[in-house]
PDB file of N, CA and C in Angstrom:
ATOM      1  N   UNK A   1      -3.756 115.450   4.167  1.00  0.00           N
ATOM      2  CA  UNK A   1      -4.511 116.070   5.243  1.00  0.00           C
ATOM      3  C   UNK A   1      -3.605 117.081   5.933  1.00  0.00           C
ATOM      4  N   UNK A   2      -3.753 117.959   6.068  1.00  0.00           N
ATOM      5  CA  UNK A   2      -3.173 119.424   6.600  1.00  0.00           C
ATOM      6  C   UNK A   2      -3.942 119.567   8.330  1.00  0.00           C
ATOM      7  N   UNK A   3      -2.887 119.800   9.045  1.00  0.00           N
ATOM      8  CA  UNK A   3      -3.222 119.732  10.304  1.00  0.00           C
ATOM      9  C   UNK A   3      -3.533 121.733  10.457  1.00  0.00           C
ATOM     10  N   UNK A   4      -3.843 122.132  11.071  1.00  0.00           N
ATOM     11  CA  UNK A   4      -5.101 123.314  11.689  1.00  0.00           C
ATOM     12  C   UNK A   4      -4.515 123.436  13.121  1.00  0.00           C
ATOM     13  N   UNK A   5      -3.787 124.552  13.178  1.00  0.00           N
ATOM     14  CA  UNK A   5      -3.693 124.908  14.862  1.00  0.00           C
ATOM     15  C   UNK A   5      -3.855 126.393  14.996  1.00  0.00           C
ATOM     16  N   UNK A   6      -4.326 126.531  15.817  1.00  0.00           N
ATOM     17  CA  UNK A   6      -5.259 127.441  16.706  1.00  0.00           C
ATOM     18  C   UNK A   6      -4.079 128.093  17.558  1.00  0.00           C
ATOM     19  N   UNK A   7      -3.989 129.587  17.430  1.00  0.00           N
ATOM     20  CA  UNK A   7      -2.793 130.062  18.538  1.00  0.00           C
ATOM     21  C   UNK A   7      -3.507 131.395  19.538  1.00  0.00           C
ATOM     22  N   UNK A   8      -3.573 131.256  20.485  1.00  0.00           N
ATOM     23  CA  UNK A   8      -4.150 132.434  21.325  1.00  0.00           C
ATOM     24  C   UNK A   8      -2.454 133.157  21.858  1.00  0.00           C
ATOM     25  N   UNK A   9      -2.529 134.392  21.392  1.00  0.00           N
ATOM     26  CA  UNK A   9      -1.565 135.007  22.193  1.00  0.00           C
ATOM     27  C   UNK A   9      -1.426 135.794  23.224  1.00  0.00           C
ATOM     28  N   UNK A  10      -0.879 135.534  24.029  1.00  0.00           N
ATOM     29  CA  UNK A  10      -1.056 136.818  25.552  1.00  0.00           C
ATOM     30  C   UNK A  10       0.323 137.265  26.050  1.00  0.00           C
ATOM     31  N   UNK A  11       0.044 137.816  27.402  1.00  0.00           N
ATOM     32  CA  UNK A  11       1.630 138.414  27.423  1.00  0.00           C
ATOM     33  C   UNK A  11       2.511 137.754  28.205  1.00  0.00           C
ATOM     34  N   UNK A  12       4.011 138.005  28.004  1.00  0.00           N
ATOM     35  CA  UNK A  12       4.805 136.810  28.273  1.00  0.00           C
ATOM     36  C   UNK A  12       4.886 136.958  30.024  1.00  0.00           C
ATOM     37  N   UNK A  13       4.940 135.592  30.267  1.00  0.00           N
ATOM     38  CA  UNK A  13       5.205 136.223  32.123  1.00  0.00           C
ATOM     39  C   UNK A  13       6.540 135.625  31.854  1.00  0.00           C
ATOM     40  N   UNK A  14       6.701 136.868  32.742  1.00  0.00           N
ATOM     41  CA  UNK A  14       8.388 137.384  33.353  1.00  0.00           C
ATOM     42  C   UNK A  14       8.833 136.972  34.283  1.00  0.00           C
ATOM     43  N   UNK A  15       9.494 136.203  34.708  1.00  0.00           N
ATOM     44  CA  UNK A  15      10.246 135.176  36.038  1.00  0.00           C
ATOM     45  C   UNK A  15      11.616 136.182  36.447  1.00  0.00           C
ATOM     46  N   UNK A  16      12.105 137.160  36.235  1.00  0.00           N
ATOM     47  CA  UNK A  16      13.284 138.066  36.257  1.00  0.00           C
ATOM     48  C   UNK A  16      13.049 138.701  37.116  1.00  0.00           C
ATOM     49  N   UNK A  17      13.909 139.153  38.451  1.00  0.00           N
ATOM     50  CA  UNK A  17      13.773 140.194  38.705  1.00  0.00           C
ATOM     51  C   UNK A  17      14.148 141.052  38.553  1.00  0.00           C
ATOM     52  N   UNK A  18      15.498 141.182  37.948  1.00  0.00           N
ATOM     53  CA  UNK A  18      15.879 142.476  37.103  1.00  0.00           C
ATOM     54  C   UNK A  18      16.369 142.020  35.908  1.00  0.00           C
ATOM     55  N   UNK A  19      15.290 142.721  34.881  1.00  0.00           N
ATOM     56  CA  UNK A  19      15.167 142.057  33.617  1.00  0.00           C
ATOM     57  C   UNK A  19      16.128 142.641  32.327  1.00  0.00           C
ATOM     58  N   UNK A  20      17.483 143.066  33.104  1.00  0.00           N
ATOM     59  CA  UNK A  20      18.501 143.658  32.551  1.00  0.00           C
ATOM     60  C   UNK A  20      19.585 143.302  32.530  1.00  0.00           C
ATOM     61  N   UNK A  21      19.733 141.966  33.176  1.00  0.00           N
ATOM     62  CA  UNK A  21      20.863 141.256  33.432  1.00  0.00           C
ATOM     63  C   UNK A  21      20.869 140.075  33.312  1.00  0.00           C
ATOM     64  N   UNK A  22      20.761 139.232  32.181  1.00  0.00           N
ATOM     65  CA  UNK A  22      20.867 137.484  32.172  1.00  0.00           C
ATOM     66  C   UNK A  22      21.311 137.145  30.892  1.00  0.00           C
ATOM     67  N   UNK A  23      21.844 135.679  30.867  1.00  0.00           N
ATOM     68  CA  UNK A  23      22.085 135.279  29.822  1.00  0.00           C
ATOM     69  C   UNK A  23      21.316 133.576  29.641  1.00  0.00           C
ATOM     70  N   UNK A  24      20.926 134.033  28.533  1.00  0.00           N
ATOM     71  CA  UNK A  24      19.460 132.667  28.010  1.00  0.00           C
ATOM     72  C   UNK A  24      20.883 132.056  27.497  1.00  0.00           C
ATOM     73  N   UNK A  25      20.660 130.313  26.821  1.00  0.00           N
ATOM     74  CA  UNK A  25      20.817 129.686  26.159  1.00  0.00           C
ATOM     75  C   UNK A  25      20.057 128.816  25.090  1.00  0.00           C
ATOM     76  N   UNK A  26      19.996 128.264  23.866  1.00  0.00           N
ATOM     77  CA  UNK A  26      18.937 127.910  23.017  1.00  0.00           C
ATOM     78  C   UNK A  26      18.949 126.472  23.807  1.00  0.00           C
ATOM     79  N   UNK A  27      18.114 125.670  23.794  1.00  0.00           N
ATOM     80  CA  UNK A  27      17.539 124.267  23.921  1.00  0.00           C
ATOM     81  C   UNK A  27      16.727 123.415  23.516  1.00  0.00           C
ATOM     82  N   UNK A  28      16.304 122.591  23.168  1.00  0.00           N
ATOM     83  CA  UNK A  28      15.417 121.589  22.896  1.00  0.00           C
ATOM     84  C   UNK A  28      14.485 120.896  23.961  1.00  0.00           C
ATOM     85  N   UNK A  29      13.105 121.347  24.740  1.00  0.00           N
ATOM     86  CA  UNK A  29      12.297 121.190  25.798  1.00  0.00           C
ATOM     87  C   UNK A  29      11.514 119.593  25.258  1.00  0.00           C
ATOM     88  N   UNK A  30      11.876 118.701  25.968  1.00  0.00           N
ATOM     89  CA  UNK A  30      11.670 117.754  25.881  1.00  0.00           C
ATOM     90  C   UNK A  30      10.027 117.657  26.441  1.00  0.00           C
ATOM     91  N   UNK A  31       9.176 116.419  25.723  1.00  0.00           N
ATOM     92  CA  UNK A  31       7.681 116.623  26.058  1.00  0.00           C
ATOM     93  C   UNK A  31       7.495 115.319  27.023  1.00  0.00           C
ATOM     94  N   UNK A  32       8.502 114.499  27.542  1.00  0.00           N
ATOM     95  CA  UNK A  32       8.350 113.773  28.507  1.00  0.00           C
ATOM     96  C   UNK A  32       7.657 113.750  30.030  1.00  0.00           C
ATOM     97  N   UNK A  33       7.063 113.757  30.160  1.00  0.00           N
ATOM     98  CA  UNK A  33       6.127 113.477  31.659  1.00  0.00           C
ATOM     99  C   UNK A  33       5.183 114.716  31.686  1.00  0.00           C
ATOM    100  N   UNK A  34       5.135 115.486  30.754  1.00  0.00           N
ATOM    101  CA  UNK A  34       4.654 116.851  30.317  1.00  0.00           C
ATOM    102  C   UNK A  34       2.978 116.388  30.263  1.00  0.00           C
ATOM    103  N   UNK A  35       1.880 116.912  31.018  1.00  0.00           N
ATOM    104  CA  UNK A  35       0.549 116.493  31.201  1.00  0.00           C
ATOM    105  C   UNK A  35      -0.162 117.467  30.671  1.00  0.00           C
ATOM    106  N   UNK A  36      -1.060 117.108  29.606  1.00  0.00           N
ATOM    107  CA  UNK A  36      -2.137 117.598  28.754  1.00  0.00           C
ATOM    108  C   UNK A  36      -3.391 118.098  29.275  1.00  0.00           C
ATOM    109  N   UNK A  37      -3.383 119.352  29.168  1.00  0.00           N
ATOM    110  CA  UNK A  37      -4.359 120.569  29.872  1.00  0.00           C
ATOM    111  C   UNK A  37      -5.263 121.123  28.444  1.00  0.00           C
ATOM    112  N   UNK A  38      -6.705 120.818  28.028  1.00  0.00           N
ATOM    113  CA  UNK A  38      -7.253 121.725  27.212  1.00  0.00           C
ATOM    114  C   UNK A  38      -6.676 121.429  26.286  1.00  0.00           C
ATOM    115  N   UNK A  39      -5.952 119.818  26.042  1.00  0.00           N
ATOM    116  CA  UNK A  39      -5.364 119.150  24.817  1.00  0.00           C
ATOM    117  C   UNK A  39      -4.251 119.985  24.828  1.00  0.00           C
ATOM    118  N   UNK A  40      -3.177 120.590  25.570  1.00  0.00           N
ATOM    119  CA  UNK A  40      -2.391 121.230  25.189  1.00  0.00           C
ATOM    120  C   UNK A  40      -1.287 120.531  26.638  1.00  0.00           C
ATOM    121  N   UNK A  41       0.010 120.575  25.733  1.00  0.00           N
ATOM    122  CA  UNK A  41       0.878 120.167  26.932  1.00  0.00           C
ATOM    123  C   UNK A  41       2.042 121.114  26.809  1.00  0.00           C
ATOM    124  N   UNK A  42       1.823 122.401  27.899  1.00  0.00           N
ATOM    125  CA  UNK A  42       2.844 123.681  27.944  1.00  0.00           C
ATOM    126  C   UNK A  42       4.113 123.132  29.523  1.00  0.00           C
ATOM    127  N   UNK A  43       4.997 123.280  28.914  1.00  0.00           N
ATOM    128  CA  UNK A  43       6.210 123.488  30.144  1.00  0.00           C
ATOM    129  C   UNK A  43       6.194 124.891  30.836  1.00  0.00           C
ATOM    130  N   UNK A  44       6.036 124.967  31.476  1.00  0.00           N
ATOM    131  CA  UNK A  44       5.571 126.894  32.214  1.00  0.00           C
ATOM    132  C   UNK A  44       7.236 127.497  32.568  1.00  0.00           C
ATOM    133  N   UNK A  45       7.289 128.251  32.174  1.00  0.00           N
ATOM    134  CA  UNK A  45       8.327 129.668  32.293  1.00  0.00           C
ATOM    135  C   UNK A  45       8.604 129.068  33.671  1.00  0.00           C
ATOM    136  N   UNK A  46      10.195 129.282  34.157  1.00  0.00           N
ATOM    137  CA  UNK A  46      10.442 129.269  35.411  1.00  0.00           C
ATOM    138  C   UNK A  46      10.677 127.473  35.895  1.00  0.00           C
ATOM    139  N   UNK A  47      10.479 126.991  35.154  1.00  0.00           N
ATOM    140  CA  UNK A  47      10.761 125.554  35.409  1.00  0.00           C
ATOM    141  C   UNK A  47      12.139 124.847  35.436  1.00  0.00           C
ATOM    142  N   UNK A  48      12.452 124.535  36.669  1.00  0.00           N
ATOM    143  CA  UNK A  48      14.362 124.122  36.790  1.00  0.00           C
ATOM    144  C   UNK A  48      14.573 122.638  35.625  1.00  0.00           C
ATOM    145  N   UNK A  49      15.226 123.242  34.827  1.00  0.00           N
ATOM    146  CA  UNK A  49      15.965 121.894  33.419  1.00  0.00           C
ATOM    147  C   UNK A  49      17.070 121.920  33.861  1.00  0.00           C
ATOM    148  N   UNK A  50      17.166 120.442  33.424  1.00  0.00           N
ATOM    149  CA  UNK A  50      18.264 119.663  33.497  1.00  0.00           C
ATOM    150  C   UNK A  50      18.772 118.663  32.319  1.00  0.00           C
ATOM    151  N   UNK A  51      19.417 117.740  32.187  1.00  0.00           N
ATOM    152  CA  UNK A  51      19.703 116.813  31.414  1.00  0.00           C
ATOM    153  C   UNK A  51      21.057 116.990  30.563  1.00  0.00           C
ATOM    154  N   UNK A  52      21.687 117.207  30.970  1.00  0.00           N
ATOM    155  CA  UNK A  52      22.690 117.545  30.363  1.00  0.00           C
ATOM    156  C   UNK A  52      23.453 118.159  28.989  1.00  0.00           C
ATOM    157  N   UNK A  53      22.169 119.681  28.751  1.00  0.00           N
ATOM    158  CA  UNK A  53      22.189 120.434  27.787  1.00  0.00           C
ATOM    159  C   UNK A  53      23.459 121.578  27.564  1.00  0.00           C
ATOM    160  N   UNK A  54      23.572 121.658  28.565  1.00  0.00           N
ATOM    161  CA  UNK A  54      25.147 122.256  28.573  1.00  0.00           C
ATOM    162  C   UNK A  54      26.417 122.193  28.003  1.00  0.00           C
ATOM    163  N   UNK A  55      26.689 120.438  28.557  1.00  0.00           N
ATOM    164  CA  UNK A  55      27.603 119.789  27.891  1.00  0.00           C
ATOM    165  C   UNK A  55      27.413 118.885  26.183  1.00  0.00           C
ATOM    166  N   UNK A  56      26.056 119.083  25.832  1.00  0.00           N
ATOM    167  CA  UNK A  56      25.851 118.570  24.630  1.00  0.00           C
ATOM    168  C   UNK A  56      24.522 119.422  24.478  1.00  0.00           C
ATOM    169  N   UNK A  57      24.201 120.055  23.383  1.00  0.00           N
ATOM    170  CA  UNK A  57      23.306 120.629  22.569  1.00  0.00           C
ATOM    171  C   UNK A  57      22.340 119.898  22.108  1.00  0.00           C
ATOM    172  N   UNK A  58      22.861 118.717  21.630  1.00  0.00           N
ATOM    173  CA  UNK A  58      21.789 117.877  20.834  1.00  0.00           C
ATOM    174  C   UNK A  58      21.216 117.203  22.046  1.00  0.00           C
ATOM    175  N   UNK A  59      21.391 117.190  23.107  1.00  0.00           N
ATOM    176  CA  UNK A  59      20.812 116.542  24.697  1.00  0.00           C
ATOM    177  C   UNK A  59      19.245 117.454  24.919  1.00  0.00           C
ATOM    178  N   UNK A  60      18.177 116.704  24.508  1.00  0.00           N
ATOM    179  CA  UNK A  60      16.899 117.469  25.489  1.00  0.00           C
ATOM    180  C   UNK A  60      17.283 117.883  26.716  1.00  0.00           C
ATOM    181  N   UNK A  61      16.327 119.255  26.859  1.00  0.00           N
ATOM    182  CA  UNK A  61      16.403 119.522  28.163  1.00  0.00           C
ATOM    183  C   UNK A  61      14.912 119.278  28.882  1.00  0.00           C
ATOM    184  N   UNK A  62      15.234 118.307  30.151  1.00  0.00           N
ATOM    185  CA  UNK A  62      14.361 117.898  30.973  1.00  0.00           C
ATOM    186  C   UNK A  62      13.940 118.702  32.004  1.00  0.00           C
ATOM    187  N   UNK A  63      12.821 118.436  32.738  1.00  0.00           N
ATOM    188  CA  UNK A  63      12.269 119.150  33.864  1.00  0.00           C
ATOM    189  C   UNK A  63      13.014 118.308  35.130  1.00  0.00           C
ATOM    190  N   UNK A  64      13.666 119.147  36.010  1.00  0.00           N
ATOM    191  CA  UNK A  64      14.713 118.130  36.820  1.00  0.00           C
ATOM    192  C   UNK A  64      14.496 119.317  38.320  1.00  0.00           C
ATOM    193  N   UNK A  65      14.196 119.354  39.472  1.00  0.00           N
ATOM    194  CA  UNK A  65      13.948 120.061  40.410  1.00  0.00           C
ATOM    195  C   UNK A  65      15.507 119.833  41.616  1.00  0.00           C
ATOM    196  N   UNK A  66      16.280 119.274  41.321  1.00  0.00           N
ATOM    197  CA  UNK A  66      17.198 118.422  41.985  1.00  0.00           C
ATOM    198  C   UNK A  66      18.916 118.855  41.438  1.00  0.00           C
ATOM    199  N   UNK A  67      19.795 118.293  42.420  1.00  0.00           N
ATOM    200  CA  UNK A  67      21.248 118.161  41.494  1.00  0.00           C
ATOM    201  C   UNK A  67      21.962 118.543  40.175  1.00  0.00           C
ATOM    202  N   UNK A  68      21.185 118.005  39.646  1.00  0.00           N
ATOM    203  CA  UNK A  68      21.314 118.080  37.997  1.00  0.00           C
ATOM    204  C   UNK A  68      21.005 119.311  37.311  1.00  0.00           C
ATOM    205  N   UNK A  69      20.820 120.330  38.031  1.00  0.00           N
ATOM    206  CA  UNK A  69      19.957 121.309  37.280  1.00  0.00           C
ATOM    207  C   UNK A  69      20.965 122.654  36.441  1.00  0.00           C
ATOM    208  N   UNK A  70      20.626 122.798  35.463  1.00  0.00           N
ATOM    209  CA  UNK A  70      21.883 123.375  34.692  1.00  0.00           C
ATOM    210  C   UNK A  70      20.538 125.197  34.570  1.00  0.00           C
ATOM    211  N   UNK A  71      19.630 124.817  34.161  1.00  0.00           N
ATOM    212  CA  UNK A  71      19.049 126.420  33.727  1.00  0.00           C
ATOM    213  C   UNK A  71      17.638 126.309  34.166  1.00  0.00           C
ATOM    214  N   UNK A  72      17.080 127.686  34.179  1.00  0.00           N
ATOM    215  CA  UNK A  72      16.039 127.970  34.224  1.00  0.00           C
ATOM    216  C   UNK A  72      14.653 128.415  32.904  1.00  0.00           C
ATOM    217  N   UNK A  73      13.625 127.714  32.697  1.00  0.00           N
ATOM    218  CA  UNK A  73      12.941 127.987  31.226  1.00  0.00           C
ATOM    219  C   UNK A  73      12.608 129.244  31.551  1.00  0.00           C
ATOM    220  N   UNK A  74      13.151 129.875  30.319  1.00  0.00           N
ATOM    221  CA  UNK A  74      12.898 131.412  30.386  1.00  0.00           C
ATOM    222  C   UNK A  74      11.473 131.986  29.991  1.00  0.00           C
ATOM    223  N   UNK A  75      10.476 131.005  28.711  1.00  0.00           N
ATOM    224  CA  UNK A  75       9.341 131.196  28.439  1.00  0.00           C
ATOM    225  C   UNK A  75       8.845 129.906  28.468  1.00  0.00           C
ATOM    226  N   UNK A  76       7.357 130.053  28.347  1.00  0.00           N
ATOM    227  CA  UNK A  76       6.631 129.045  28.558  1.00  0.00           C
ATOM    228  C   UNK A  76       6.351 127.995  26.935  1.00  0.00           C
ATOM    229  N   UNK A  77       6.792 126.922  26.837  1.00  0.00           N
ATOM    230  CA  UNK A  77       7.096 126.550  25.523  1.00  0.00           C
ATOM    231  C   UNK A  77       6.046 125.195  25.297  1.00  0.00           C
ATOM    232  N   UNK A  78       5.289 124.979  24.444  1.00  0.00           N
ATOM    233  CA  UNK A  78       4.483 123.963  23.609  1.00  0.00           C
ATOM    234  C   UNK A  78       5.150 123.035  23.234  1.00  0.00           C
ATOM    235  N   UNK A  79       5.110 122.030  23.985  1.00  0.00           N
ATOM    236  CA  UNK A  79       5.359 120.786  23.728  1.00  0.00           C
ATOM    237  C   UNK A  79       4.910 119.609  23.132  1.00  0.00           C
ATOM    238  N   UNK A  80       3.425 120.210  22.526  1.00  0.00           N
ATOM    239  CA  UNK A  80       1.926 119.145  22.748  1.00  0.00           C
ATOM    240  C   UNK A  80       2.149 118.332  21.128  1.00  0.00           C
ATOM    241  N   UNK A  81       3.185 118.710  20.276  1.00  0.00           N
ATOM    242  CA  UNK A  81       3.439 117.916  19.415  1.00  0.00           C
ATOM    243  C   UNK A  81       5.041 117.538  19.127  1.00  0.00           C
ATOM    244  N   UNK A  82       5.556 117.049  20.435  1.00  0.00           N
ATOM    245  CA  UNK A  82       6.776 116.933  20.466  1.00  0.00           C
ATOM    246  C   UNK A  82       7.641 117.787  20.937  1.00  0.00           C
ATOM    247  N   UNK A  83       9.018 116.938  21.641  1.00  0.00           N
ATOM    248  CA  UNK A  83      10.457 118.214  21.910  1.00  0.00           C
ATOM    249  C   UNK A  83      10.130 119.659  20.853  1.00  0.00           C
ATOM    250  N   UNK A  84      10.300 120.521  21.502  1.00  0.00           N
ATOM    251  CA  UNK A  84      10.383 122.156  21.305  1.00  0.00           C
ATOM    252  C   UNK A  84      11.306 123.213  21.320  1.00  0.00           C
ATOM    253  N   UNK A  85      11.438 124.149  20.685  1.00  0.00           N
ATOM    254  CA  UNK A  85      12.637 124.700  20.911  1.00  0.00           C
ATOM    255  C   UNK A  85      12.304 125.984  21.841  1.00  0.00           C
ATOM    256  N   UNK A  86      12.819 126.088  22.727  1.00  0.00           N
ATOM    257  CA  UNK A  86      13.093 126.885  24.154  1.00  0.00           C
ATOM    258  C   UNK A  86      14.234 127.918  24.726  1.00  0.00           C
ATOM    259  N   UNK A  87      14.599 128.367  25.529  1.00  0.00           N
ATOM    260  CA  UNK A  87      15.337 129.305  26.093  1.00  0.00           C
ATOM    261  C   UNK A  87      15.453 128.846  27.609  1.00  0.00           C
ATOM    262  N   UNK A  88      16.492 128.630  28.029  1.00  0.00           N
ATOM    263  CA  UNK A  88      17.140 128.061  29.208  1.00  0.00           C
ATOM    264  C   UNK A  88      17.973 129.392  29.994  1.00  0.00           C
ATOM    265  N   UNK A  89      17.818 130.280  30.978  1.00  0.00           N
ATOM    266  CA  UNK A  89      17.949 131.019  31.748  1.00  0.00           C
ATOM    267  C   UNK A  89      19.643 130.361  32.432  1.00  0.00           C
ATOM    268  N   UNK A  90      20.456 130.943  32.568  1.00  0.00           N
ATOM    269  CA  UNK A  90      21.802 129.689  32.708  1.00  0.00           C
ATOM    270  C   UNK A  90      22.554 131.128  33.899  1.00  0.00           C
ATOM    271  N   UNK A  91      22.178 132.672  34.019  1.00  0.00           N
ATOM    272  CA  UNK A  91      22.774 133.521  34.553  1.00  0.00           C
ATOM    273  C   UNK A  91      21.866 134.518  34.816  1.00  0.00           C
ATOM    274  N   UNK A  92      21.949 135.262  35.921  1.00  0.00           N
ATOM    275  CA  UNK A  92      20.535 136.168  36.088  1.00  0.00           C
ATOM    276  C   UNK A  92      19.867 135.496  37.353  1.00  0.00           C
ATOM    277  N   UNK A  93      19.009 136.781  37.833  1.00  0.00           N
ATOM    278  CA  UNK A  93      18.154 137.563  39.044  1.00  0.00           C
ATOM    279  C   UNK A  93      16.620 136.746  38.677  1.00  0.00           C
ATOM    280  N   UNK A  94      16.522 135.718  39.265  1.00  0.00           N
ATOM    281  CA  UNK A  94      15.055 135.408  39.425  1.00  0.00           C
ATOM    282  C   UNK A  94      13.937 135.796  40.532  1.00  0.00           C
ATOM    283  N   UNK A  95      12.730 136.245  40.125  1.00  0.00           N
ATOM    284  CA  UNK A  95      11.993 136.258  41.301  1.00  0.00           C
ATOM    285  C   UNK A  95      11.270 135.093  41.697  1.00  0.00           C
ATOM    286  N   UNK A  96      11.277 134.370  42.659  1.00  0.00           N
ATOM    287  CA  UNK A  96      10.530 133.028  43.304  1.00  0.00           C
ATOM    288  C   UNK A  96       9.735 132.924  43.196  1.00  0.00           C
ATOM    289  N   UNK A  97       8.816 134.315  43.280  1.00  0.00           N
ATOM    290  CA  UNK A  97       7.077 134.351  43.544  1.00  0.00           C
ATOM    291  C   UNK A  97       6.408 134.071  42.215  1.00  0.00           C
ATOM    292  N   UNK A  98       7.229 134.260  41.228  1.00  0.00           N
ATOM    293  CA  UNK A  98       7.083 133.693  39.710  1.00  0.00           C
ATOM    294  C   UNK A  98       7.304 132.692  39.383  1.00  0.00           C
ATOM    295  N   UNK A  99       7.985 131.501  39.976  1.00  0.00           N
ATOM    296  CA  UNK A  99       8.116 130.451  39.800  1.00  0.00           C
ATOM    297  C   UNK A  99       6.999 129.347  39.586  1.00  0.00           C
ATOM    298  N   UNK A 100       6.859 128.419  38.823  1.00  0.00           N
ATOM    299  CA  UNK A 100       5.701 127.210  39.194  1.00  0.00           C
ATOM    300  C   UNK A 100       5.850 126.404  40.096  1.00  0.00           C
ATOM    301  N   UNK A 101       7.492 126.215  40.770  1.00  0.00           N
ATOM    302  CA  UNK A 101       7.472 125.383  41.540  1.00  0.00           C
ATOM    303  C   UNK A 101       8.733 126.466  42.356  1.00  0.00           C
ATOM    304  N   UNK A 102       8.720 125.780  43.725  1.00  0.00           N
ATOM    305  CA  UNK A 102      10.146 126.565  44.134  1.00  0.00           C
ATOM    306  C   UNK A 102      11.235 125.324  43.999  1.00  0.00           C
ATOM    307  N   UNK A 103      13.081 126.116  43.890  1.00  0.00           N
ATOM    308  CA  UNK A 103      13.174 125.234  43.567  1.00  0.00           C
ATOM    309  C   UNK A 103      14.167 124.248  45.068  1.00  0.00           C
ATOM    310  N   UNK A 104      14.752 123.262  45.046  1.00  0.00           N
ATOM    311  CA  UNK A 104      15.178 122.448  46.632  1.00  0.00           C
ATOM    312  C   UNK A 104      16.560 122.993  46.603  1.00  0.00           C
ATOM    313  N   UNK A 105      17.286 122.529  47.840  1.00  0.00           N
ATOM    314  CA  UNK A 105      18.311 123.593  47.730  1.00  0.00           C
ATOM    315  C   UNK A 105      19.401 122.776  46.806  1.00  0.00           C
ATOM    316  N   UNK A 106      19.256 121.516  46.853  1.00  0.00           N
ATOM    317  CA  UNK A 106      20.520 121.218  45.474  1.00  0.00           C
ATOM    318  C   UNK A 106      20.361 121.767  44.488  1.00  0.00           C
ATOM    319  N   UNK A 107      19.088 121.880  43.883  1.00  0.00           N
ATOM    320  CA  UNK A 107      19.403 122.890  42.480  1.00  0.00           C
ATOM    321  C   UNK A 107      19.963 124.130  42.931  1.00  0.00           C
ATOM    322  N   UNK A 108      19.420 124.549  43.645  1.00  0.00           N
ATOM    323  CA  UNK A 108      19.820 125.907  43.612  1.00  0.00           C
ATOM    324  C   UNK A 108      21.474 126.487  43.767  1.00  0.00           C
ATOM    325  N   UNK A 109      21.789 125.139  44.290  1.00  0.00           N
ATOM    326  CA  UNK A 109      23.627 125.077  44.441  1.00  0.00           C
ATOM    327  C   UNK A 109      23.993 124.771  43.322  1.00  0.00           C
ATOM    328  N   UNK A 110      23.403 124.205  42.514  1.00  0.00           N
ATOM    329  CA  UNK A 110      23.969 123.192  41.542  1.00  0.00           C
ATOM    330  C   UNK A 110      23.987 124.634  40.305  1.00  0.00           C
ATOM    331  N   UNK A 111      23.191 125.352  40.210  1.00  0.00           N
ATOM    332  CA  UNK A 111      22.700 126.965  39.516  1.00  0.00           C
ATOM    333  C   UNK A 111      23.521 128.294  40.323  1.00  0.00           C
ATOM    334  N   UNK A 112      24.848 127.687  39.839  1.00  0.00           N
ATOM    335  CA  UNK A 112      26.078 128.760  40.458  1.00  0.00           C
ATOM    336  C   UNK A 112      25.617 129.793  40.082  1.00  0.00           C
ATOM    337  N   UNK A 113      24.970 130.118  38.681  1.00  0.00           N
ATOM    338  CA  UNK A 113      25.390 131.652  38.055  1.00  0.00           C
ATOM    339  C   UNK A 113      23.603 132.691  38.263  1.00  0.00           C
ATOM    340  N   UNK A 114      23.002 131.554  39.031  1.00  0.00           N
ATOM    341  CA  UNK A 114      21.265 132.027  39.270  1.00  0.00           C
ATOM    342  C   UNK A 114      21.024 132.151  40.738  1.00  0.00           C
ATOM    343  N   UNK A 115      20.648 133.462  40.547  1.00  0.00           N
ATOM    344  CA  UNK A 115      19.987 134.240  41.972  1.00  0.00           C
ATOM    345  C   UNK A 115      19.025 134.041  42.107  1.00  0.00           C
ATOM    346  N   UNK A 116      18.176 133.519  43.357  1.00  0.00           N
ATOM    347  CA  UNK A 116      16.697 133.218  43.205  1.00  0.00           C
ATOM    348  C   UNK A 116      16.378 134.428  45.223  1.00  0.00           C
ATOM    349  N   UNK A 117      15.815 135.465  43.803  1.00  0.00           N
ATOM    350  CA  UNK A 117      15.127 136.940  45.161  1.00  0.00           C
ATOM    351  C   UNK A 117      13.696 136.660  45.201  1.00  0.00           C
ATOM    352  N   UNK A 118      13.465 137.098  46.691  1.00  0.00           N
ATOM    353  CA  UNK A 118      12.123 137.502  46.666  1.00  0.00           C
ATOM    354  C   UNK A 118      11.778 138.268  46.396  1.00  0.00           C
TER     355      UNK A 118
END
């Protein structure tokens, strides 16, 4: 039996505010606590990860709003059949108003190398 998926494409939203200066890292977006919309379970662009992907690669990166927070998801990534592979924002000019969530001020300390502008 051959599984059938369906892809709608649109355009990427941009969480940057100056989209000339950052450095992504690769990651693995973990599908943990991740809630199913239209049978689909997306992590949204702009979401503060954590889990200790930095110091180990093979470490999922979690949705963490707090302390722990090492990067920012640079695109919005499909999770709805398991961990995913993603882009983690780790340096660079964010705009807030793009964000899904804002983020508390420990992350934002804890995200030495991330500017968060209005």
């Amino acid at each position: 039996m051959s599984k059938f998926v369906e892809t709608t494409f649109t355009n990427k939203k941009e969480i940057l505010k100056f989209p000339d200066h950052y450095v992504n890292v690769a990651v693995t977006v973990s599908d943990a606590g991740v809630t199913s919309v239209n049978g689909k379970k997306v992590v949204p662009a702009g979401t503060i990860l954590g889990g200790g992907f930095l110091a180990d690669e093979s470490v999922l990166a979690v949705k963490t709003n707090a302390a722990g927070a090492e990067g920012v998801l640079f695109n919005d990534t499909d999770v709805t059949y398991g961990p995913a592979p993603g882009t983690a924002l780790i340096h660079g000019f964010i705009d807030l108003d793009k964000l899904p969530e804002a983020p508390v001020a420990e992350a934002v300390t804890a995200l030495k190398q991330i500017t968060f502008l209005k």
